[in-house]
C-alpha atoms as a PDB file:
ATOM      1  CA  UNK A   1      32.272-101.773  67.654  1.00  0.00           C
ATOM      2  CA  UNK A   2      31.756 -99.142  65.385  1.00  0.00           C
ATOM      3  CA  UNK A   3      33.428 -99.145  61.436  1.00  0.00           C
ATOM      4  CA  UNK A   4      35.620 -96.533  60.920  1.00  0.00           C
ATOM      5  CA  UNK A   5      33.213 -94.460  58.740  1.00  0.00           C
ATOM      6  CA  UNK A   6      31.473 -94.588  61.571  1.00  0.00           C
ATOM      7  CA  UNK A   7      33.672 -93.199  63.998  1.00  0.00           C
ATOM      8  CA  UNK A   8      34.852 -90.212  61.485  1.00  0.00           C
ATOM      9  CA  UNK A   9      31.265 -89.484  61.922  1.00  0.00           C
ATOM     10  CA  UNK A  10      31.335 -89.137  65.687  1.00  0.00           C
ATOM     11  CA  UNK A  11      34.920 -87.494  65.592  1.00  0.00           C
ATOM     12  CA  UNK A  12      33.548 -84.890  63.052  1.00  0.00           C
ATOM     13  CA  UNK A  13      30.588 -84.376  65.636  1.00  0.00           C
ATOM     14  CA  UNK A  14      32.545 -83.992  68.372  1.00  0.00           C
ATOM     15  CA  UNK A  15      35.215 -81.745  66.458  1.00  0.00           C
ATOM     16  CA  UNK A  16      31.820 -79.235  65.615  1.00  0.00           C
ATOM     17  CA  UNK A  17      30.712 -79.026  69.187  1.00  0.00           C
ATOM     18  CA  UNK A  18      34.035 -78.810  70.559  1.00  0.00           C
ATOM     19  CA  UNK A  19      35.304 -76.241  68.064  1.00  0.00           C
ATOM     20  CA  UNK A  20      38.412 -77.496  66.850  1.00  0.00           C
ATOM     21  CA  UNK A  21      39.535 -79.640  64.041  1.00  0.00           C
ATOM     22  CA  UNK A  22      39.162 -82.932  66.218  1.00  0.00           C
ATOM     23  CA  UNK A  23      39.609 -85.615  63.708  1.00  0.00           C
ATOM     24  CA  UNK A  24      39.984 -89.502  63.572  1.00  0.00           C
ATOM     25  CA  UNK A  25      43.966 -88.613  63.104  1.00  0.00           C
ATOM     26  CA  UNK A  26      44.223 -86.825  66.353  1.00  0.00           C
ATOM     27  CA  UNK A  27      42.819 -89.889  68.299  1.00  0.00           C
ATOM     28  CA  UNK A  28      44.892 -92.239  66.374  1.00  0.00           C
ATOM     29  CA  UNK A  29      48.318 -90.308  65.945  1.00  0.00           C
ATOM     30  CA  UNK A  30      48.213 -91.208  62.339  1.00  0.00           C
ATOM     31  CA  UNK A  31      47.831 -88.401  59.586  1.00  0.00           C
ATOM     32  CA  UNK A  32      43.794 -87.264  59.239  1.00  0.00           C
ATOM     33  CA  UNK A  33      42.575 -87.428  55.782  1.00  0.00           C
ATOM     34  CA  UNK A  34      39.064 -86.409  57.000  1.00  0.00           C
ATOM     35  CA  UNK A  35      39.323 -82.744  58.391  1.00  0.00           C
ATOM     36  CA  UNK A  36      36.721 -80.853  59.605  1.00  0.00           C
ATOM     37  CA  UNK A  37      35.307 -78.705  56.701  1.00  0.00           C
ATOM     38  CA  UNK A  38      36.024 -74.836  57.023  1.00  0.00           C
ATOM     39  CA  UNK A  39      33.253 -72.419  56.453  1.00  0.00           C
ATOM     40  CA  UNK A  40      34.600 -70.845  52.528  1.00  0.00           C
ATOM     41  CA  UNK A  41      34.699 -67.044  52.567  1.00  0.00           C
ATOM     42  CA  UNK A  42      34.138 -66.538  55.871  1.00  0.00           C
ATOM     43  CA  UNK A  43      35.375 -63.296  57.705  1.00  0.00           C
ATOM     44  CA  UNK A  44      38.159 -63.733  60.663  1.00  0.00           C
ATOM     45  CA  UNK A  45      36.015 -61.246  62.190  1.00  0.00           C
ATOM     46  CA  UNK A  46      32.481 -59.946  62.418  1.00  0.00           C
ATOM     47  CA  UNK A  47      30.726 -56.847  63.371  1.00  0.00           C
ATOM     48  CA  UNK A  48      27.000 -55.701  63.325  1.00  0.00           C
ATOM     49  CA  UNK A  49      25.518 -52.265  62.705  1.00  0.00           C
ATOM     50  CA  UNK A  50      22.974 -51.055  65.384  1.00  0.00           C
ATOM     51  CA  UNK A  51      19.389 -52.430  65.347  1.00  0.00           C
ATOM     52  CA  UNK A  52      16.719 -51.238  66.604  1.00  0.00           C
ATOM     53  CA  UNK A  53      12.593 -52.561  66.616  1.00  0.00           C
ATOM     54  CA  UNK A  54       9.023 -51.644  67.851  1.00  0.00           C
ATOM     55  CA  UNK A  55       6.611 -54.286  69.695  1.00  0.00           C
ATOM     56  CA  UNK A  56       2.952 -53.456  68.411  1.00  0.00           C
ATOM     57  CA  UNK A  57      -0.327 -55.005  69.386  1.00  0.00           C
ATOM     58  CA  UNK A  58      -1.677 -56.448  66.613  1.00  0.00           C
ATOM     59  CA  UNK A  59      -5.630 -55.904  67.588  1.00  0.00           C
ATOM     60  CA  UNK A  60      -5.340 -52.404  68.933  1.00  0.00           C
ATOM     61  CA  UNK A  61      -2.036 -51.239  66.679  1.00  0.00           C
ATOM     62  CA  UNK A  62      -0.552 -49.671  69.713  1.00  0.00           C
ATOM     63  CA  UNK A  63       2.892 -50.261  70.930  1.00  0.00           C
ATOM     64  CA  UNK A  64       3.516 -52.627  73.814  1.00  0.00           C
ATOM     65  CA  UNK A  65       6.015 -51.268  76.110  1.00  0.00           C
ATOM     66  CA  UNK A  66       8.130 -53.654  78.939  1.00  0.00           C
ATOM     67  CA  UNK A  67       8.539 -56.400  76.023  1.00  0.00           C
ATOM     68  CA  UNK A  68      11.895 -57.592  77.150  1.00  0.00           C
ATOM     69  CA  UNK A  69      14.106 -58.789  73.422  1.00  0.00           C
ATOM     70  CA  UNK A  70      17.288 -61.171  73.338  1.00  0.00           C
ATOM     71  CA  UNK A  71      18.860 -60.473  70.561  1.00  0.00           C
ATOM     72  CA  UNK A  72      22.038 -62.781  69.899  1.00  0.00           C
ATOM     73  CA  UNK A  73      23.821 -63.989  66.930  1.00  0.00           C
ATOM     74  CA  UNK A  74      24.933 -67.599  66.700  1.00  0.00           C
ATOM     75  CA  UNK A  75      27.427 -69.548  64.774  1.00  0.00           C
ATOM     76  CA  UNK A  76      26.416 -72.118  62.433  1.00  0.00           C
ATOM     77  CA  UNK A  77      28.523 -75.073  61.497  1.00  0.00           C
ATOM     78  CA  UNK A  78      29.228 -75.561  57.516  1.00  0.00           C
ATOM     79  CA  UNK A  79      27.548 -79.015  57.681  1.00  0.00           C
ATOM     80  CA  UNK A  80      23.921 -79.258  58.564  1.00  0.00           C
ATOM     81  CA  UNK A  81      24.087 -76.031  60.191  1.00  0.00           C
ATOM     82  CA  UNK A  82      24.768 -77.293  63.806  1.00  0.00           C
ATOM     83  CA  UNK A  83      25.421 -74.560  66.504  1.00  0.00           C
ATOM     84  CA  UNK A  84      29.039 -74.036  67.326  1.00  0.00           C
ATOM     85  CA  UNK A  85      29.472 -70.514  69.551  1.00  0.00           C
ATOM     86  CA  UNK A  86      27.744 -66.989  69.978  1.00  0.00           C
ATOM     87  CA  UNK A  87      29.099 -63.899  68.640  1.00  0.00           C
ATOM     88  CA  UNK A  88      26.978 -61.796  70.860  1.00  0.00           C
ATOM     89  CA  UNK A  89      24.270 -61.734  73.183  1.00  0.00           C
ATOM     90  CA  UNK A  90      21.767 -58.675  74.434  1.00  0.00           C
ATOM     91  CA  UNK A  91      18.897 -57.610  75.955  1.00  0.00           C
ATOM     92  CA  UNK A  92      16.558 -54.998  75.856  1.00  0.00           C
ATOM     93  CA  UNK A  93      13.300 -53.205  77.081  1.00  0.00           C
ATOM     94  CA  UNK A  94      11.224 -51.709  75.279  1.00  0.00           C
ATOM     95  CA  UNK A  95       9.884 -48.310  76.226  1.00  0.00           C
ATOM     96  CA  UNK A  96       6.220 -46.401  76.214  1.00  0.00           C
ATOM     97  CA  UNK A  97       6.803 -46.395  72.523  1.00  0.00           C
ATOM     98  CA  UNK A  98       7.101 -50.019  72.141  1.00  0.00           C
ATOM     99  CA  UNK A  99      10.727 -49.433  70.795  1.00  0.00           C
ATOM    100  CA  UNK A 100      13.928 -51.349  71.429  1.00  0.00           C
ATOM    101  CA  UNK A 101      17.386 -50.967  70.256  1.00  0.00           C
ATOM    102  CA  UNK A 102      20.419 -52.839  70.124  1.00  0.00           C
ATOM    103  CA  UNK A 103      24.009 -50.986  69.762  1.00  0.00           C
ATOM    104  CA  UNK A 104      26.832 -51.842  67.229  1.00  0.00           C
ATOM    105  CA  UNK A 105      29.104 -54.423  68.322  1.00  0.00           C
ATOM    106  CA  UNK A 106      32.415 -55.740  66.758  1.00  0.00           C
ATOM    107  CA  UNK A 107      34.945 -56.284  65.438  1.00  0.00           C
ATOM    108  CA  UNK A 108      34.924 -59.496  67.088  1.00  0.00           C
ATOM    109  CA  UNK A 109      37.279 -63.063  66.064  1.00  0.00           C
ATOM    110  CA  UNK A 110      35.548 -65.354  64.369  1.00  0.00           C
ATOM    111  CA  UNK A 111      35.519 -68.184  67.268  1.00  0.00           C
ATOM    112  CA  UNK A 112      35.366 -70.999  66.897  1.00  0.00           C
ATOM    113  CA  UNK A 113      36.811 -70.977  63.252  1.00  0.00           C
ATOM    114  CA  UNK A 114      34.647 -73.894  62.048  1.00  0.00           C
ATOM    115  CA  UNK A 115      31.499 -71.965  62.567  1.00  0.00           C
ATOM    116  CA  UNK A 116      30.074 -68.974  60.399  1.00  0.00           C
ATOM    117  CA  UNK A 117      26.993 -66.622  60.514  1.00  0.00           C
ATOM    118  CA  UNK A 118      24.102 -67.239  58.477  1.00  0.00           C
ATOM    119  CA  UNK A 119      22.875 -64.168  58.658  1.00  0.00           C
ATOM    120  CA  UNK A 120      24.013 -59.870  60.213  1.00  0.00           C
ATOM    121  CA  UNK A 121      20.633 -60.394  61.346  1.00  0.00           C
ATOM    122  CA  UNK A 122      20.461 -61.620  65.146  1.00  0.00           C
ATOM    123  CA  UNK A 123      17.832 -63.817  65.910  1.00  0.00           C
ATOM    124  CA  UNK A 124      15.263 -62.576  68.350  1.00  0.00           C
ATOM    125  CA  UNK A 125      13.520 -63.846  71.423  1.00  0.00           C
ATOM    126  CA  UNK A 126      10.731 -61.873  73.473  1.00  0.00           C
ATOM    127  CA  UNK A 127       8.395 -61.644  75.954  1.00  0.00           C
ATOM    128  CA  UNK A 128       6.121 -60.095  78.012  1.00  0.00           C
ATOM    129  CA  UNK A 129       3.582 -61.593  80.812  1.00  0.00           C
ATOM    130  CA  UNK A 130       0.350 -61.675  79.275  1.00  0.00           C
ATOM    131  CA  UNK A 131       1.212 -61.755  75.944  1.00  0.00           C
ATOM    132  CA  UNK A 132       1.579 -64.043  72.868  1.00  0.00           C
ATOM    133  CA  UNK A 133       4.108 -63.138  70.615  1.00  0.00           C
ATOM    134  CA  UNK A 134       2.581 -63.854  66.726  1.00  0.00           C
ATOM    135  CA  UNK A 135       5.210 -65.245  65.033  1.00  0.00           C
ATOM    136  CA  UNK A 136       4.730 -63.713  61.713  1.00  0.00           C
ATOM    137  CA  UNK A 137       7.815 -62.368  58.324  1.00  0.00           C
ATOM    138  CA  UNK A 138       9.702 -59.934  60.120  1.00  0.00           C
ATOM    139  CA  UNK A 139       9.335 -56.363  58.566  1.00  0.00           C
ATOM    140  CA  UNK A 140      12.459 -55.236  57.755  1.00  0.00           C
ATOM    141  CA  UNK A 141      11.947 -51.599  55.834  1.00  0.00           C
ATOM    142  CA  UNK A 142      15.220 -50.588  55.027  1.00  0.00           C
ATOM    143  CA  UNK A 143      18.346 -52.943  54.759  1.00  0.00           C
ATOM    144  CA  UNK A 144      20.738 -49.741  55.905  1.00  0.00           C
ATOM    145  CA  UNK A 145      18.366 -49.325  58.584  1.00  0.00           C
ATOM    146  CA  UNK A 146      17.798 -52.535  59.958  1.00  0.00           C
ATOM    147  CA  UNK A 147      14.744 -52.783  62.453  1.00  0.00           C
ATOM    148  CA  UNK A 148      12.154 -55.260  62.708  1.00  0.00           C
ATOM    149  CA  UNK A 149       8.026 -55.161  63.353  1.00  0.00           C
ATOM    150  CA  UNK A 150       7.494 -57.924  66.585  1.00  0.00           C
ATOM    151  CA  UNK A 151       3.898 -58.569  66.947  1.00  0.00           C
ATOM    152  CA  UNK A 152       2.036 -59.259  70.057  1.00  0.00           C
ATOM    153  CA  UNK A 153      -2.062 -60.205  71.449  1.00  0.00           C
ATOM    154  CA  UNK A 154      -3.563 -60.024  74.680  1.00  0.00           C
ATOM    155  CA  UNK A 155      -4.382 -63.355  76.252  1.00  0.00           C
ATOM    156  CA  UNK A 156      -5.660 -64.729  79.071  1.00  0.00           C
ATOM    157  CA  UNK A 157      -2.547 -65.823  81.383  1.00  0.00           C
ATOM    158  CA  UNK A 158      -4.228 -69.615  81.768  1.00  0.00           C
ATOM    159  CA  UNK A 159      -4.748 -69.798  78.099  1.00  0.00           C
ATOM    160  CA  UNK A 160      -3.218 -72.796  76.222  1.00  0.00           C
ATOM    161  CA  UNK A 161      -1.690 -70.622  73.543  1.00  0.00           C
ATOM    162  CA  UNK A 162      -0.394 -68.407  76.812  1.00  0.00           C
ATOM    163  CA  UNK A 163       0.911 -71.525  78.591  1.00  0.00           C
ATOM    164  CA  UNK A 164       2.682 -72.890  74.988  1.00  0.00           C
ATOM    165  CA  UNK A 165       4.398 -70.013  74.322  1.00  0.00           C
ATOM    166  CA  UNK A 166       5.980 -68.984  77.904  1.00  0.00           C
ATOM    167  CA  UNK A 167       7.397 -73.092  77.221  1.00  0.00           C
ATOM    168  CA  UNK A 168       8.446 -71.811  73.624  1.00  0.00           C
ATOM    169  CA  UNK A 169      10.341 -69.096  74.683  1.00  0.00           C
ATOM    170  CA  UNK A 170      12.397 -71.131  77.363  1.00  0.00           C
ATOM    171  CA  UNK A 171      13.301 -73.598  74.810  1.00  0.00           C
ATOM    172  CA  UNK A 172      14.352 -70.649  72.498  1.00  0.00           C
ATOM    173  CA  UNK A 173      16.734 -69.510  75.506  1.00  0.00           C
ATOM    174  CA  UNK A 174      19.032 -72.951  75.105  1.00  0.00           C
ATOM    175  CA  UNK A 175      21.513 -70.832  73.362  1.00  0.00           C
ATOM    176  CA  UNK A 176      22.446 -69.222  76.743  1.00  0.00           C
ATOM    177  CA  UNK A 177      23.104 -72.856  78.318  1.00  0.00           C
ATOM    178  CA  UNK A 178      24.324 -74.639  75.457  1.00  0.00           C
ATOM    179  CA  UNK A 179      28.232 -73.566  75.470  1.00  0.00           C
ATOM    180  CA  UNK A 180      28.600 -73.289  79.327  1.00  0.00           C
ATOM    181  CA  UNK A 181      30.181 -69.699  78.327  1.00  0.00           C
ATOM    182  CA  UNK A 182      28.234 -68.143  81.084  1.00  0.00           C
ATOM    183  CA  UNK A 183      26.161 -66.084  77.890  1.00  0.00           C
ATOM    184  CA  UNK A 184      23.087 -66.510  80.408  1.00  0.00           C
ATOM    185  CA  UNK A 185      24.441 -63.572  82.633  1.00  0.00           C
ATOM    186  CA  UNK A 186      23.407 -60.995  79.486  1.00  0.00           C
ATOM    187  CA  UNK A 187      19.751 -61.758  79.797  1.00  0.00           C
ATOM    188  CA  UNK A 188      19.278 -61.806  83.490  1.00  0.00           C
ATOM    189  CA  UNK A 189      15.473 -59.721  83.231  1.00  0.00           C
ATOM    190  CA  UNK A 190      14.008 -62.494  80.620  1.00  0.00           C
ATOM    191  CA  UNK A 191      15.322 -65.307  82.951  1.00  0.00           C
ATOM    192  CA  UNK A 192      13.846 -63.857  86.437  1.00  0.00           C
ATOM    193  CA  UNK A 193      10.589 -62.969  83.853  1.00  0.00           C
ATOM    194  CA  UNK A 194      10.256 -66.782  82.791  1.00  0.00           C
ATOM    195  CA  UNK A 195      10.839 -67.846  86.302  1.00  0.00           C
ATOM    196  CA  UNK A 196       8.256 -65.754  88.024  1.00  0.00           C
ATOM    197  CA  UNK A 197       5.994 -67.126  84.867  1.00  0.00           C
ATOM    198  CA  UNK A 198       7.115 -70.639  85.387  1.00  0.00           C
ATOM    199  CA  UNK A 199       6.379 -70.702  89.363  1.00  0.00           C
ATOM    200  CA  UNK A 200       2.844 -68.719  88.886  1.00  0.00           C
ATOM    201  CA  UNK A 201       1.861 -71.360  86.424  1.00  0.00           C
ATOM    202  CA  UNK A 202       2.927 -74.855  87.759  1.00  0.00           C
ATOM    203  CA  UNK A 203       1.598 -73.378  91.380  1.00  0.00           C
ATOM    204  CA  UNK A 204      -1.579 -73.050  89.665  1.00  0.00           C
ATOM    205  CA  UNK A 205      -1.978 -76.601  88.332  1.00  0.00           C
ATOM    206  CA  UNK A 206       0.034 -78.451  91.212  1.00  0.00           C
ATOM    207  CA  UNK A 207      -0.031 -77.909  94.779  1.00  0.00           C
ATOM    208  CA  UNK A 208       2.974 -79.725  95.289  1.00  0.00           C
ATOM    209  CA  UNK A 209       4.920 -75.942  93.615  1.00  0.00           C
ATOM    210  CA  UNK A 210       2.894 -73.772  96.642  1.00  0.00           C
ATOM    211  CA  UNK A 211       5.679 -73.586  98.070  1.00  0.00           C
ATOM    212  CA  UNK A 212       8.248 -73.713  95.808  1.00  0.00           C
ATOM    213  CA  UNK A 213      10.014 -70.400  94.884  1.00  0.00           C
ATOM    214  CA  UNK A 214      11.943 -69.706  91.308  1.00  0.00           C
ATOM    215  CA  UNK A 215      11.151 -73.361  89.693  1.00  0.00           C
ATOM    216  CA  UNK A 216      12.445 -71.458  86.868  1.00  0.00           C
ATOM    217  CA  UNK A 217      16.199 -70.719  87.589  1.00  0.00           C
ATOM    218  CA  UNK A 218      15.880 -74.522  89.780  1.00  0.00           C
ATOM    219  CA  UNK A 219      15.218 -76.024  86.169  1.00  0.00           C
ATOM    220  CA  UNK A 220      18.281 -74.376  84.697  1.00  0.00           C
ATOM    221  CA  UNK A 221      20.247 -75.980  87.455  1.00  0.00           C
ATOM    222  CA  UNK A 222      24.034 -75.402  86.741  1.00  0.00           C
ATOM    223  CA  UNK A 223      26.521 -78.657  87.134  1.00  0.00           C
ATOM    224  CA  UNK A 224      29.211 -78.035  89.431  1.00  0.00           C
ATOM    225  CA  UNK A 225      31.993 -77.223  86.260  1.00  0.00           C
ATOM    226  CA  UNK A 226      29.475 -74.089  85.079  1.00  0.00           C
ATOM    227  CA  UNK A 227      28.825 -73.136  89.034  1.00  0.00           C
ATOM    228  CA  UNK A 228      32.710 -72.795  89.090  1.00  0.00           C
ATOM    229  CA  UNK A 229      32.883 -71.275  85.719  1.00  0.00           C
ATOM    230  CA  UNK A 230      30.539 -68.857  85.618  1.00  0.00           C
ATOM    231  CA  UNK A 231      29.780 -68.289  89.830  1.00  0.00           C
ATOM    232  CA  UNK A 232      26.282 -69.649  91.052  1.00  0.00           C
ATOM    233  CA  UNK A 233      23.234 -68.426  88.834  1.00  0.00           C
ATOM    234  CA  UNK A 234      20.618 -67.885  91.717  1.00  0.00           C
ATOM    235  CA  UNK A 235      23.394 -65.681  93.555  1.00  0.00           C
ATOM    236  CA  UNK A 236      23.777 -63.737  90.285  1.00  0.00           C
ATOM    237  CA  UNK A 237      20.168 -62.859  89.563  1.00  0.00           C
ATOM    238  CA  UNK A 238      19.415 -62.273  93.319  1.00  0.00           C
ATOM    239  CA  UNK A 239      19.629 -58.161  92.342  1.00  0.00           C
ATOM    240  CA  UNK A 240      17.065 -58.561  89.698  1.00  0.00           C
ATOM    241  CA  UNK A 241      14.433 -60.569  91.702  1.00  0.00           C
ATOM    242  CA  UNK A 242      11.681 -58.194  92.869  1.00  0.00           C
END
């Protein structure tokens, strides 16, 4: 049986993912003298300014266009920095001039309250088949401006640092899973992308996926609360698939 440090622990835990101040005293029904901490100074709201980026190839110095960028902003926990909610989630394409952009969003509550942003700065995820993206300092010119440099290579599609980073990329998309708030449904074109990727590679290297369609959206399978929640996933990205 856990000691009661112990379970204040857990409770605080379980208070962070849940999003509320969940503490040993509301299990109890005695007074809590272990609360979960607030974030200090933190806005009841946020809002973000419009971004906006360019996808170059780093050999040839040319823009890559059809790069398709999830941007999203997530909450951070005061403690350890564990994930507790998004802000916002988007995506984008980028065009023949290798730009994307992201509009202003906000004001928007700070929710849940025990959760802050580390940074105005959304985090970034992209991809494009036959690429590896080179994960190097963002360039950020101008703080009142606020774009970023992403840099890309050419590589062969059955290359090991090819294969590596499509499974990078999916494990940077847990965000849209993690707080069964549906957030998935704002990046529909990099989820059919990984999927198409996912199939053409596993069919490749096991015969057992020749005739398996979309392993990808079958790996994100949905439990039966998020299928009622948020509707059924393969229904919703039926319009994208080609």
């Amino acid at each position: 049986m856990l000691n009661p440090h112990l379970w204040r622990v857990v409770l605080v835990i379980l208070g962070l993912m849940l999003g509320g101040p969940f503490t040993d005293g509301a299990v109890s029904g005695e007074p809590s003298s272990f609360p979960i901490p607030l974030p200090p100074n933190a806005p009841p709201t946020y809002s973000a300014d419009a971004t906006e980026g360019w996808a170059v190839d780093v050999e040839t110095q040319q823009p890559v266009e059809g790069v398709i960028v999830v941007a999203y902003w997530e909450l951070k926990a005061l403690w350890e920095g564990y994930p507790v909610g998004l802000m916002m989630v988007m995506e984008a394409v980028t065009d023949a001039k290798g730009r994307f952009s992201f509009p202003s969003w906000g004001p928007k509550p700070r929710l849940p309250v025990t959760g802050q942003l580390r940074s105005m700065e959304p985090e970034l995820v992209a991809f494009k088949s036959g690429y590896a993206r080179q994960y190097e300092p963002p360039e950020i010119p101008k703080k009142e401006h606020p774009q970023q440099i992403l840099k890309f290579k050419k590589v062969p599609e059955d290359s090991k640092e090819y294969i590596n980073g499509v499974s990078f990329i999916e494990s940077q998309l847990r965000f849209a899973f993690f707080y069964n708030d549906c957030s998935w449904k704002k990046i529909p074109r990099m989820l059919i992308t990984l999927d198409q990727e996912k199939t053409r590679l596993l069919r490749a290297v096991d015969k057992k996926y020749e005739t398996v369609e979309h392993v990808g959206i079958t790996h994100w399978n949905q439990s039966n609360n998020a299928v009622q929640k948020c509707g059924s996933m393969m229904d919703f990205l039926r319009s994208y698939l080609p």
